[in-house]
Protein backbone atom coordinates (compact mmCIF):
# COMPACT_ATOMS: atom_id res chain seq x y z
CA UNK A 1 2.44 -8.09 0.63
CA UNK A 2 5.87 -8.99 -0.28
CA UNK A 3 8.09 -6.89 1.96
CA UNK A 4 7.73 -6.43 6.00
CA UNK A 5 9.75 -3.59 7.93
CA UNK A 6 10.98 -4.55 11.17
CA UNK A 7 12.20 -2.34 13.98
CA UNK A 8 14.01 -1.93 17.62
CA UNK A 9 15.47 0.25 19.32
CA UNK A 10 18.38 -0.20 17.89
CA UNK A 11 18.45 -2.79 14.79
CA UNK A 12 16.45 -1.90 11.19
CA UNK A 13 15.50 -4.70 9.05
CA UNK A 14 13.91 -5.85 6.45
CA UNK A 15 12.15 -9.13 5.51
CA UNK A 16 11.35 -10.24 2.11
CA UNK A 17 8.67 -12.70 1.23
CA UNK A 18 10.26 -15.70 -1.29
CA UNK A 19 6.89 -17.51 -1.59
CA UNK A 20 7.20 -20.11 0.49
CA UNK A 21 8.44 -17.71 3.57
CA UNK A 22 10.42 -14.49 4.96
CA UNK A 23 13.91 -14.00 4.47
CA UNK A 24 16.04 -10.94 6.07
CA UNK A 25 16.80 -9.12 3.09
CA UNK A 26 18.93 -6.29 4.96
CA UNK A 27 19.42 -5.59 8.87
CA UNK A 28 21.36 -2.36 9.87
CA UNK A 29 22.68 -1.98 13.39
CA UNK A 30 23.02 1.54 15.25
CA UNK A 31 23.22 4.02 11.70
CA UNK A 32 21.62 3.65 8.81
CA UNK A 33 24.11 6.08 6.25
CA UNK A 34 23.53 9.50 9.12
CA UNK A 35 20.54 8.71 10.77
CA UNK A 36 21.16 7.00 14.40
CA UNK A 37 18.48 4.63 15.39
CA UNK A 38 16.87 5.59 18.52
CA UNK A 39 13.75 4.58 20.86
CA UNK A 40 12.53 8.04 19.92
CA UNK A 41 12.23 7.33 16.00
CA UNK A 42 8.73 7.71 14.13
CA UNK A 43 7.79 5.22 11.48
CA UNK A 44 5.07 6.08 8.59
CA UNK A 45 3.57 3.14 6.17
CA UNK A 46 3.36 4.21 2.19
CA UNK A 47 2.95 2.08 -0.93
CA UNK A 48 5.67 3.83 -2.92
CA UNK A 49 5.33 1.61 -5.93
């Protein structure tokens, strides 16, 4: 595992393992380019490597 996603209702984030720890690689407040963050928003997990 190298990257985590993190998520609230209204912050986006993630964290990046450095090998010693996790470091916030990006966080994104309200929009993320046109999608609005919301309580309602559905997450899915993929290995897109």
């Amino acid at each position: 595992m190298s990257d985590v996603f993190i998520r609230s209702a209204e912050y986006a984030g993630l964290l990046t393992y450095n090998g010693s720890g996790f470091q916030a690689n990006s966080v994104q407040f309200d929009r993320i380019d046109g999608w609005n963050l919301g309580d309602g928003d559905q997450h899915f997990v993929g290995d897109f490597n």
